[in-house]
N, C-alpha and C. Protein backbone atom coordinates (compact mmCIF):
# COMPACT_ATOMS: atom_id res chain seq x y z
N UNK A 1 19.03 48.95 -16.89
CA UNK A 1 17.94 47.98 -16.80
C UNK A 1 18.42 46.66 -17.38
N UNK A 2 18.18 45.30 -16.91
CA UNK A 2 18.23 44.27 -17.33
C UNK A 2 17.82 43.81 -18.36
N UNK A 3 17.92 42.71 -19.29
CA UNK A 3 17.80 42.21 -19.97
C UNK A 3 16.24 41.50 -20.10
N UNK A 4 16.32 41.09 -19.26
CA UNK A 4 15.18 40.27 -18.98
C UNK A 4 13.93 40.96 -17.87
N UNK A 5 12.68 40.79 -18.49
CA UNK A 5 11.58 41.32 -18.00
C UNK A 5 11.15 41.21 -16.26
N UNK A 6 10.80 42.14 -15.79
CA UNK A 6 10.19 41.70 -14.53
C UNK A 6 9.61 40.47 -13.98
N UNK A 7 8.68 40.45 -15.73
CA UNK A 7 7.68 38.90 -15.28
C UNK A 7 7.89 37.66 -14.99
N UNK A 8 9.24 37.47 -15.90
CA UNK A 8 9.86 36.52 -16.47
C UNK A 8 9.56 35.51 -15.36
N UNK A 9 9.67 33.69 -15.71
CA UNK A 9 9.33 33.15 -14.46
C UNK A 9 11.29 32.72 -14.32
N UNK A 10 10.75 32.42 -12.73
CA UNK A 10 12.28 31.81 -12.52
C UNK A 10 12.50 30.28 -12.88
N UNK A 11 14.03 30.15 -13.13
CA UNK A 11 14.56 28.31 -13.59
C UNK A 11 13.75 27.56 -12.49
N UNK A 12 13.43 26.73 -12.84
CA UNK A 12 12.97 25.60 -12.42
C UNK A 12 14.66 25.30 -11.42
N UNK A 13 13.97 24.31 -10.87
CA UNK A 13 14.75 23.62 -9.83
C UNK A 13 16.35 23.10 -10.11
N UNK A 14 15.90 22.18 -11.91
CA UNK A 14 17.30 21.37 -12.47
C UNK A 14 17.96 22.53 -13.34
N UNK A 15 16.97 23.47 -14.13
CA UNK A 15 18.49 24.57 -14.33
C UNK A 15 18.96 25.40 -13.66
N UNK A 16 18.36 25.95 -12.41
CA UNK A 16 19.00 26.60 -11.46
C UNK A 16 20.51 25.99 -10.78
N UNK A 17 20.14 24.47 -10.52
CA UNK A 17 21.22 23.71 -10.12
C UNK A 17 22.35 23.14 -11.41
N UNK A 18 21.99 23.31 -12.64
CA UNK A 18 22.64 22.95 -13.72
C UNK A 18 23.56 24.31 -14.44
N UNK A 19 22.72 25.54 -13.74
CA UNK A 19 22.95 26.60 -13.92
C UNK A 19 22.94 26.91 -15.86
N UNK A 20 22.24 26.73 -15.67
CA UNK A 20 21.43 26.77 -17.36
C UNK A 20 20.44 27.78 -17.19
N UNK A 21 20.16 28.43 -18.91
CA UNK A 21 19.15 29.04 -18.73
C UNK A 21 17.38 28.00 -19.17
N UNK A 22 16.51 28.15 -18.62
CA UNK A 22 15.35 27.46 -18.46
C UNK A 22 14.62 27.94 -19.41
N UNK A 23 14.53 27.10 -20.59
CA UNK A 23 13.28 27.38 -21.59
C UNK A 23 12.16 27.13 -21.24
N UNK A 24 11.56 27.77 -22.31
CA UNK A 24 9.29 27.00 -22.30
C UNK A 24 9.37 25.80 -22.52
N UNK A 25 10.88 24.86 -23.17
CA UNK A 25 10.42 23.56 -23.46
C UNK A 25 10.90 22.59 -22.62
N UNK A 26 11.51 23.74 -21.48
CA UNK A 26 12.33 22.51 -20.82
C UNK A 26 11.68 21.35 -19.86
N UNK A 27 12.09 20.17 -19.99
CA UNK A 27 11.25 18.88 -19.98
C UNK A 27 11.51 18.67 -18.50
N UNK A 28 12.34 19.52 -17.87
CA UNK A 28 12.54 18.84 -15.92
C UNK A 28 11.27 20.32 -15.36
N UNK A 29 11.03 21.51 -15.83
CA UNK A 29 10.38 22.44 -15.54
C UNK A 29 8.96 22.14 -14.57
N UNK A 30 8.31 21.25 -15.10
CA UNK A 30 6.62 21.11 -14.87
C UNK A 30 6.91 20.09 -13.49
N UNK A 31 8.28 19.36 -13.70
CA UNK A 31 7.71 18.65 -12.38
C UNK A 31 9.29 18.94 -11.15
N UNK A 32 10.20 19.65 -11.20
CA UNK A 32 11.10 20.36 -10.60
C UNK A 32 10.85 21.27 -10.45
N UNK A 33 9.80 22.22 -9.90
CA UNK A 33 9.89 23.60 -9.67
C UNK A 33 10.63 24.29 -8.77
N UNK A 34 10.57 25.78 -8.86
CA UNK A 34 11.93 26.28 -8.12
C UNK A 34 11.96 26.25 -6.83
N UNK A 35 10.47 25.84 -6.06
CA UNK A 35 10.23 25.94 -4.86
C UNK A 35 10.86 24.51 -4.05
N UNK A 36 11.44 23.46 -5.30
CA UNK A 36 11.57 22.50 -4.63
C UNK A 36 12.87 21.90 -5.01
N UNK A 37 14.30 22.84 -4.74
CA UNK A 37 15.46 22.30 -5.33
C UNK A 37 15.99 21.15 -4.58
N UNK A 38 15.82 20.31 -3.45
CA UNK A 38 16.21 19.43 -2.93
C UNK A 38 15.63 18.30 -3.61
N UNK A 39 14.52 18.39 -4.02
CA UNK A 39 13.85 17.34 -5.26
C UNK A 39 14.87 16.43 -6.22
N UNK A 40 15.22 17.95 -6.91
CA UNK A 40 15.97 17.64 -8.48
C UNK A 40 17.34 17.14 -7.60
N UNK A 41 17.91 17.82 -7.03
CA UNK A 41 19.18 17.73 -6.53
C UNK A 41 19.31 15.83 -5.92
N UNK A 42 18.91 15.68 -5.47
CA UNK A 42 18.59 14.15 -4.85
C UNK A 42 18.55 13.47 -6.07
N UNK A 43 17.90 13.71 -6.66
CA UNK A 43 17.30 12.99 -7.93
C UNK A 43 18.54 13.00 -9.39
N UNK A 44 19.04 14.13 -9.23
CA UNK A 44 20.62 13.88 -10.17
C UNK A 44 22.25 13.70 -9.50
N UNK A 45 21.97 13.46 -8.15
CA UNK A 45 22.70 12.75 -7.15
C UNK A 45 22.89 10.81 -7.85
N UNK A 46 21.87 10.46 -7.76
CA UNK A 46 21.25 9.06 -7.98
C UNK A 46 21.59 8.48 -9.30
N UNK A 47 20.83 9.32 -10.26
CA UNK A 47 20.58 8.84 -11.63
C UNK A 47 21.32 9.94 -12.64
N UNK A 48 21.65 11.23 -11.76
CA UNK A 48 21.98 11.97 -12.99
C UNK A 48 20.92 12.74 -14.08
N UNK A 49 21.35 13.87 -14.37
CA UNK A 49 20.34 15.11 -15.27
C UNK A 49 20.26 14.40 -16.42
N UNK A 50 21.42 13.42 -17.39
CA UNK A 50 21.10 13.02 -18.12
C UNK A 50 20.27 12.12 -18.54
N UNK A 51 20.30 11.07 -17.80
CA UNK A 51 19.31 9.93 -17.35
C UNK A 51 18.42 10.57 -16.83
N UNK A 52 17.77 11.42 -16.69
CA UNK A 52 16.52 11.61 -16.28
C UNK A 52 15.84 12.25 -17.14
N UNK A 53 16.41 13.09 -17.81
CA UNK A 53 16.09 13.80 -19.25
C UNK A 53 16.06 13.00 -20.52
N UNK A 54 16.90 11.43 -20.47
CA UNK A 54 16.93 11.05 -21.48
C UNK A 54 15.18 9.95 -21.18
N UNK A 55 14.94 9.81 -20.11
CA UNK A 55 13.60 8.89 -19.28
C UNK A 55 12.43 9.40 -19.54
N UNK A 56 12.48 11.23 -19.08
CA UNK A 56 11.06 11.84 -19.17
C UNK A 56 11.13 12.03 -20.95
N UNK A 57 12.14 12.18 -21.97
CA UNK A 57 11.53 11.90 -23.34
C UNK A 57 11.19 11.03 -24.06
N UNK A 58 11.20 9.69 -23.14
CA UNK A 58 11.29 8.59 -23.82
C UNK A 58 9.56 8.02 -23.47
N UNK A 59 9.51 8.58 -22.08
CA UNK A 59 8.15 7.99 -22.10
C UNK A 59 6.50 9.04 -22.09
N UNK A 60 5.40 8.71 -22.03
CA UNK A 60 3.89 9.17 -22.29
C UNK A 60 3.87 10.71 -21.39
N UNK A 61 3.98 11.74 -22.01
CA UNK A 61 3.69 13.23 -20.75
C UNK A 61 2.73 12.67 -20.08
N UNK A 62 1.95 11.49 -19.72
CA UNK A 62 0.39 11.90 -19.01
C UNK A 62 1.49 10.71 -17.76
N UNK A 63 2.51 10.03 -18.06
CA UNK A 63 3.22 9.56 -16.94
C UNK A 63 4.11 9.55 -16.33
N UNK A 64 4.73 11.08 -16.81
CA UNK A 64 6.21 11.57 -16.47
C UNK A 64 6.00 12.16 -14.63
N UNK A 65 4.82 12.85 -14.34
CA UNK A 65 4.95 13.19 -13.00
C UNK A 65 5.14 11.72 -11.93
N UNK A 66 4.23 10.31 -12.71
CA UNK A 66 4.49 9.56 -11.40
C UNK A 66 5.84 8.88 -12.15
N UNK A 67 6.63 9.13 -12.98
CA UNK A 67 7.99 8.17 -13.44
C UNK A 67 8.97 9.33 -12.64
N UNK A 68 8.73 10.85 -12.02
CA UNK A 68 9.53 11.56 -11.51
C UNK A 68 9.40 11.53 -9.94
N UNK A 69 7.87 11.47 -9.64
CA UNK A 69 7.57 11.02 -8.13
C UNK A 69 8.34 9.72 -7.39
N UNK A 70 8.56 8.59 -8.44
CA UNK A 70 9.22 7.46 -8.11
C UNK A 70 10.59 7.38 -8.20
N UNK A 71 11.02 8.33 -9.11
CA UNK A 71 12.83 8.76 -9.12
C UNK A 71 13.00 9.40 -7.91
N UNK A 72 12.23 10.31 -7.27
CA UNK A 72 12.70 10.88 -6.26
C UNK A 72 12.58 10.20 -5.24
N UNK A 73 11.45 9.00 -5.24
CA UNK A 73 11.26 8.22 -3.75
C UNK A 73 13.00 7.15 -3.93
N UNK A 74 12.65 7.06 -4.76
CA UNK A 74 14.07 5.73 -5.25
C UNK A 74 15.38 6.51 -4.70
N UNK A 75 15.47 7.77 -5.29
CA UNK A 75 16.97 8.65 -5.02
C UNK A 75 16.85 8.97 -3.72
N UNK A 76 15.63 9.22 -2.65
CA UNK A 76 16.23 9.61 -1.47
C UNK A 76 16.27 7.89 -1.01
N UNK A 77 15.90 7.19 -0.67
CA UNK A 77 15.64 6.09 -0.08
C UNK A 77 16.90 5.37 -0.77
N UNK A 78 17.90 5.70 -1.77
CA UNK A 78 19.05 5.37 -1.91
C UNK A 78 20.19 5.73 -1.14
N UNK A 79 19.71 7.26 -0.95
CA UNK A 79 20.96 8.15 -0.23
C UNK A 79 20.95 7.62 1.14
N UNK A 80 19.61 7.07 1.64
CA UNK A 80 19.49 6.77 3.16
C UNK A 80 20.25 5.33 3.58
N UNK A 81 19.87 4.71 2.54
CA UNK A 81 20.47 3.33 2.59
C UNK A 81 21.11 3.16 1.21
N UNK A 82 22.29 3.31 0.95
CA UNK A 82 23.01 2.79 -0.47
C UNK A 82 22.64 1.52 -0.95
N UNK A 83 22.51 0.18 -0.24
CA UNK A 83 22.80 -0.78 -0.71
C UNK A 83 21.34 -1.65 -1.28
N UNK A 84 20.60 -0.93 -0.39
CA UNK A 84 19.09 -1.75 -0.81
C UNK A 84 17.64 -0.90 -1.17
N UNK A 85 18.44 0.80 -0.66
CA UNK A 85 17.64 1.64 -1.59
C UNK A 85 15.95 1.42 -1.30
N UNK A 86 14.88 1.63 -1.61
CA UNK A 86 13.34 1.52 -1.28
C UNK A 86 13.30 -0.17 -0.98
N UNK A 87 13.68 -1.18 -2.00
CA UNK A 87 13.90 -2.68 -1.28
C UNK A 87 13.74 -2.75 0.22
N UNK A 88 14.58 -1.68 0.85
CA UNK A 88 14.88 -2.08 2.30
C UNK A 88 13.45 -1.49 3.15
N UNK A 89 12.96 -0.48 2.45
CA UNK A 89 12.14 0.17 3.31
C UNK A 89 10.86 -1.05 3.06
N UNK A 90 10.56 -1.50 1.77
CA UNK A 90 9.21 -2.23 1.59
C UNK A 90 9.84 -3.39 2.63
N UNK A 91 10.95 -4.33 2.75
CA UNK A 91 10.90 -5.38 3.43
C UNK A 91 10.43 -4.61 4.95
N UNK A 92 10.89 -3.57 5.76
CA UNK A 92 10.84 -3.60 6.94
C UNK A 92 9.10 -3.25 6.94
N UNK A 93 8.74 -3.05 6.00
CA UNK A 93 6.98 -2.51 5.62
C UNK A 93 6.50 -3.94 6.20
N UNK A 94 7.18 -4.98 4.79
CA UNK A 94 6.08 -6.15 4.41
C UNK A 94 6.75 -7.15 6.17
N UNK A 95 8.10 -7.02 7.03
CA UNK A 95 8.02 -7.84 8.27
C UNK A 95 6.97 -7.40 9.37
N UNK A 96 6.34 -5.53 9.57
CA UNK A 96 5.70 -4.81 10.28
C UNK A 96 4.34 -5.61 10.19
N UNK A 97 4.05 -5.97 8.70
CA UNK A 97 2.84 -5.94 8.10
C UNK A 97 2.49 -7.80 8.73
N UNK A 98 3.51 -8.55 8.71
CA UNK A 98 3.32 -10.14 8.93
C UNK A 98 3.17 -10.43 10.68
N UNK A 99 3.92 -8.85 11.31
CA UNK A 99 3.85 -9.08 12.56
C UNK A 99 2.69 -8.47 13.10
N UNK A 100 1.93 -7.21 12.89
CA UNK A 100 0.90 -7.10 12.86
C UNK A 100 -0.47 -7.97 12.40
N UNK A 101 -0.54 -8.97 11.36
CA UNK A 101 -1.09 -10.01 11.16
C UNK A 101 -1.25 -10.94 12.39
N UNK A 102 -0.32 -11.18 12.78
CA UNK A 102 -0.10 -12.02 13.97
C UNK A 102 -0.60 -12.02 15.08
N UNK A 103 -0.48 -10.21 15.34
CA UNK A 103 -0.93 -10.03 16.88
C UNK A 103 -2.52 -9.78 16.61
N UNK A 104 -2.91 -9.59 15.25
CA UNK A 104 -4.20 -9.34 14.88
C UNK A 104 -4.83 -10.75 15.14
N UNK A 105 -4.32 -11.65 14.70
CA UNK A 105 -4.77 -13.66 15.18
C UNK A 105 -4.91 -13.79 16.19
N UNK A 106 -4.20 -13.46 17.33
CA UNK A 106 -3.77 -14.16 18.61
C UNK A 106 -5.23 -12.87 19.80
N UNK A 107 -5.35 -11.65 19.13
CA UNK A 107 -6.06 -10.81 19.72
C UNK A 107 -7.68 -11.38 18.92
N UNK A 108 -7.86 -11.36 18.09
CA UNK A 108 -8.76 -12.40 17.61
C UNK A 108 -9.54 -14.19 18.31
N UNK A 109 -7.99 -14.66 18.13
CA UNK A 109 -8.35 -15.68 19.32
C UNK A 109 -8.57 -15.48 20.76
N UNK A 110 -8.21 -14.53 21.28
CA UNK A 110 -8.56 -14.63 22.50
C UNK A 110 -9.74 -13.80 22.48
N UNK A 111 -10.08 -13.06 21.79
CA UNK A 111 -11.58 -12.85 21.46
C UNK A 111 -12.37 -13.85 21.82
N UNK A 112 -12.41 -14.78 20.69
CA UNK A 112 -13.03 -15.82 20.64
C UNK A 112 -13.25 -16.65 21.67
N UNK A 113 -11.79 -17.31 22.50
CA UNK A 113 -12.25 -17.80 23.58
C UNK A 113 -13.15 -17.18 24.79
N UNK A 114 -13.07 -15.81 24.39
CA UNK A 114 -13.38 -14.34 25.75
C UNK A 114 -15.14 -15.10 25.06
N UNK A 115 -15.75 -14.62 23.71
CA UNK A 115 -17.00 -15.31 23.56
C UNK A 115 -17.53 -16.40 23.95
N UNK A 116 -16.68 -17.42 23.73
CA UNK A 116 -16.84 -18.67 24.24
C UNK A 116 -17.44 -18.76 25.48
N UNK A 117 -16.58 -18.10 26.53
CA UNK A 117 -16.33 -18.33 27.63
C UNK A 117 -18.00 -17.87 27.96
N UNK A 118 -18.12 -16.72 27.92
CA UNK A 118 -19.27 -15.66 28.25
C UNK A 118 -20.29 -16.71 27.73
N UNK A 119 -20.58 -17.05 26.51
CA UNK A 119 -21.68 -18.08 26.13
C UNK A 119 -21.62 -19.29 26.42
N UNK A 120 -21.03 -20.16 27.34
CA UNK A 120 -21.39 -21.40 28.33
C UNK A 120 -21.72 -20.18 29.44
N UNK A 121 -20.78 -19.61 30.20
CA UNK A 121 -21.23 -18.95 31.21
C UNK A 121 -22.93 -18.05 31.09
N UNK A 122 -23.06 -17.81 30.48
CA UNK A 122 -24.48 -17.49 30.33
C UNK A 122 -25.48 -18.43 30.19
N UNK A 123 -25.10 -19.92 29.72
CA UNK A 123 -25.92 -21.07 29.45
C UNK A 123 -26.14 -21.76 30.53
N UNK A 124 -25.32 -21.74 31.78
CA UNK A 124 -25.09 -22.47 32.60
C UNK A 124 -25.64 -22.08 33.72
N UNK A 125 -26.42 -21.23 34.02
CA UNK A 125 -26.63 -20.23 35.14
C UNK A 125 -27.02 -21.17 36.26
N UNK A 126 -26.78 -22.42 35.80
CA UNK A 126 -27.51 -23.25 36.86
C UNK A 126 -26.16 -23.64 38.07
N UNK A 127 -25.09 -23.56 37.42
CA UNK A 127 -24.03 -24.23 38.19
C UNK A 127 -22.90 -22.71 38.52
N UNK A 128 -23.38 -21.67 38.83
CA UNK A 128 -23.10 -20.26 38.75
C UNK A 128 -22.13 -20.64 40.60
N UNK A 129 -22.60 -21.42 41.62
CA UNK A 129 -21.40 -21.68 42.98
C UNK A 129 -20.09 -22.55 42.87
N UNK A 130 -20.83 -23.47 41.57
CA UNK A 130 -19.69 -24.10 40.79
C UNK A 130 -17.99 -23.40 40.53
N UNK A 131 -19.24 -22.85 39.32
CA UNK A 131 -18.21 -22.13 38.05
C UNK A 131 -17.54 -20.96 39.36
N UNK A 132 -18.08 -20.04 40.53
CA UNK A 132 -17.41 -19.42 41.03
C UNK A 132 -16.48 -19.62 41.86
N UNK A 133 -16.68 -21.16 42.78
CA UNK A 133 -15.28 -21.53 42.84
C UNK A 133 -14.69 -21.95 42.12
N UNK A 134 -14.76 -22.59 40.99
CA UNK A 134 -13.05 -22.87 39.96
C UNK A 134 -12.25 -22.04 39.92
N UNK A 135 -13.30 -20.36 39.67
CA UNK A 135 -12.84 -19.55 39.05
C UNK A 135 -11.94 -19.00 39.82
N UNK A 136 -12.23 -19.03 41.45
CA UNK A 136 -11.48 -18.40 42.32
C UNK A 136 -10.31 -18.96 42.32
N UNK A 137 -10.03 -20.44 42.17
CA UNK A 137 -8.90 -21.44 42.31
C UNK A 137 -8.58 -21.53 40.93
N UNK A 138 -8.19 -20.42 40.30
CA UNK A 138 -7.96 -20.22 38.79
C UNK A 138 -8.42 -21.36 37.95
N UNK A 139 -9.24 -22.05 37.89
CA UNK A 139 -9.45 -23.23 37.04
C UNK A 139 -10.74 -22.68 36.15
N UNK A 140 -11.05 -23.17 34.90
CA UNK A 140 -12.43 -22.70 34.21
C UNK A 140 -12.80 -24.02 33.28
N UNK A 141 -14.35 -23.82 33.31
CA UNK A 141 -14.46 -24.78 32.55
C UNK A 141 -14.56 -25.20 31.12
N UNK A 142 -14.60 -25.81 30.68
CA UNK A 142 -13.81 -25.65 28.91
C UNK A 142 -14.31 -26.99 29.06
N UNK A 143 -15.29 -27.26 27.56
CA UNK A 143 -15.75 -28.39 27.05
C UNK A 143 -16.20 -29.72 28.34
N UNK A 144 -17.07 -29.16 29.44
CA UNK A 144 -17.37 -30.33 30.46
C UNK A 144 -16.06 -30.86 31.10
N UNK A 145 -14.70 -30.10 30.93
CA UNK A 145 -13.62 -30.85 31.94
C UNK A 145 -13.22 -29.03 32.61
N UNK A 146 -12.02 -29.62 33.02
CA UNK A 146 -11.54 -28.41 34.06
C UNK A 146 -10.09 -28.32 32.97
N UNK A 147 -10.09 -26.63 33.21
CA UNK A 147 -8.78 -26.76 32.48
C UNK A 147 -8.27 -25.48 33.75
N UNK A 148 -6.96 -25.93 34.49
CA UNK A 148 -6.18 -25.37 35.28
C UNK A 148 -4.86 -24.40 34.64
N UNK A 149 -5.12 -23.07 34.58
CA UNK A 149 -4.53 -22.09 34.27
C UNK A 149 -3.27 -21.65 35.19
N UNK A 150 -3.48 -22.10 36.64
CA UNK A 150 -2.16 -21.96 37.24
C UNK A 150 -1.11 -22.87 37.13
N UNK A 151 -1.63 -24.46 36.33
CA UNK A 151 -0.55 -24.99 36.19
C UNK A 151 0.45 -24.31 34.69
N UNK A 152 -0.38 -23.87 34.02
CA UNK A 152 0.22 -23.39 33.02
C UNK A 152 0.73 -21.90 33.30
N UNK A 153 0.56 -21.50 34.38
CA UNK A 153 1.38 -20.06 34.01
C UNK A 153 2.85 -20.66 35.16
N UNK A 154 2.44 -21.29 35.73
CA UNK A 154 3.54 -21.75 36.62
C UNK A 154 5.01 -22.80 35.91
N UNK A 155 4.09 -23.01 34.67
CA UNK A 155 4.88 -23.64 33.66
C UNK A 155 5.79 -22.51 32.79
N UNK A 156 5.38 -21.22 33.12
CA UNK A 156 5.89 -20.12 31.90
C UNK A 156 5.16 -19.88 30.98
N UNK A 157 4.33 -20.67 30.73
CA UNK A 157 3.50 -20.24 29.34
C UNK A 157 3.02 -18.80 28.94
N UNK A 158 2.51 -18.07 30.32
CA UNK A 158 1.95 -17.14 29.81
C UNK A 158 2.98 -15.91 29.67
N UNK A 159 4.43 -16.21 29.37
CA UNK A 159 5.04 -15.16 29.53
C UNK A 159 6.15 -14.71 30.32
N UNK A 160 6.28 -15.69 31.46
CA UNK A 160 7.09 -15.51 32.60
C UNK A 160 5.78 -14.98 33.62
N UNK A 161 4.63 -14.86 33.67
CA UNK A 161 4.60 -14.58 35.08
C UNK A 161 4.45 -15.87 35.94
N UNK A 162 5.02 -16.19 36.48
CA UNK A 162 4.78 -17.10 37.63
C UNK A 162 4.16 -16.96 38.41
N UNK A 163 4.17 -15.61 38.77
CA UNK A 163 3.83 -15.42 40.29
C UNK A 163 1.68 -15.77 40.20
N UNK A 164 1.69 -15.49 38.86
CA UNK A 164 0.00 -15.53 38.69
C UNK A 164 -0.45 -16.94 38.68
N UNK A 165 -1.82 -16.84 39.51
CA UNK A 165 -2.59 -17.82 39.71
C UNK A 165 -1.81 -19.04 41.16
N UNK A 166 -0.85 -18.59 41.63
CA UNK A 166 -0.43 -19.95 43.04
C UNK A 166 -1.08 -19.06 43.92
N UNK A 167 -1.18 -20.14 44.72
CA UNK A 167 -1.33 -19.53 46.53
C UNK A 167 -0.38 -18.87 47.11
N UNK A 168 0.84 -18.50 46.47
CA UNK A 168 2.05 -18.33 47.01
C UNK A 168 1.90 -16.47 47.43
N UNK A 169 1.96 -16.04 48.71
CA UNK A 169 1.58 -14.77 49.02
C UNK A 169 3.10 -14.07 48.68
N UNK A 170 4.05 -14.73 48.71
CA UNK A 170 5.33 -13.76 47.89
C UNK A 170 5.24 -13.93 46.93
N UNK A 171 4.24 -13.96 45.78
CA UNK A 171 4.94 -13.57 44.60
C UNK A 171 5.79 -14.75 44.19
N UNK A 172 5.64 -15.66 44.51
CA UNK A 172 6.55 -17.02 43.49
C UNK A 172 7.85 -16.90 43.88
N UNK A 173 8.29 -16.03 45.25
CA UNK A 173 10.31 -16.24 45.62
C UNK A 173 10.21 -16.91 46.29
């Protein structure tokens, strides 16, 4: 028979990989458990068992799980990218985040003009043979003048289509 009891619990994650035996006091135990050795392993890849042991005694037990949650985001997001480590991931976050802003404005504004539009067109019901030929000859009306939409897509503006808004039955070749 062995030494050690049936009950006994198993090493945690960092002495299994340190190949140590795992006390009641050991300080990587509560937040390396054994179910999660790729954790610790990543994490003394990076910074090392010592440095991490010398970190969780230095600072408050009530903030060692998120000072170990953030060693491990830091150590894999190092291994992925060496040189800029989580840095790289928040910049491609915070360019996603400025370009999404953007298309959030421009979908916004054309909201707005889409309201616009609908509220003269609802005000106007009087000039309704008017407004339906402009509309056919892509033109709309905007502030009592005419504003011509095929000269501007024919200009490129909207993107490259050309072919939208001419009389041209090929398609703009």
């Amino acid at each position: 028979m062995s030494s050690t009891s049936k009950y006994s619990t198993p090493p945690c994650a960092a002495c299994k990989f340190l190949r140590r035996k795992c006390l009641p006091s050991c300080v990587f135990a509560p937040y390396f458990p054994p179910e999660e050795p790729i954790k610790f392993t990543t994490v003394h890849k990076v910074f090392g068992a010592s440095n991490v042991s010398k970190l969780l005694n230095e600072i408050q037990p009530h903030q060692r799980e998120d000072a170990v949650n953030s060693l491990a985001y830091e150590a894999e997001a190092r291994l992925k990218d060496p040189v800029y480590g989580c840095v790289g991931a928040i910049s491609v976050l915070q360019r996603q985040v400025i370009r999404l802003q953007k298309e959030l404005d421009a979908t916004n504004a054309d909201l707005m003009r889409y309201a616009n539009y609908e509220k003269v067109n609802n005000n106007n019901n009087n000039n309704n043979q008017e407004r339906n030929h402009n509309f056919q000859y892509g033109r709309r009306m905007v502030n009592s003048g005419y504003y011509n939409y095929s000269s501007a897509w024919n200009n490129g503006i909207s993107g490259g289509h050309n072919n939208i808004g001419t009389d041209n039955c090929d398609g703009g070749r």
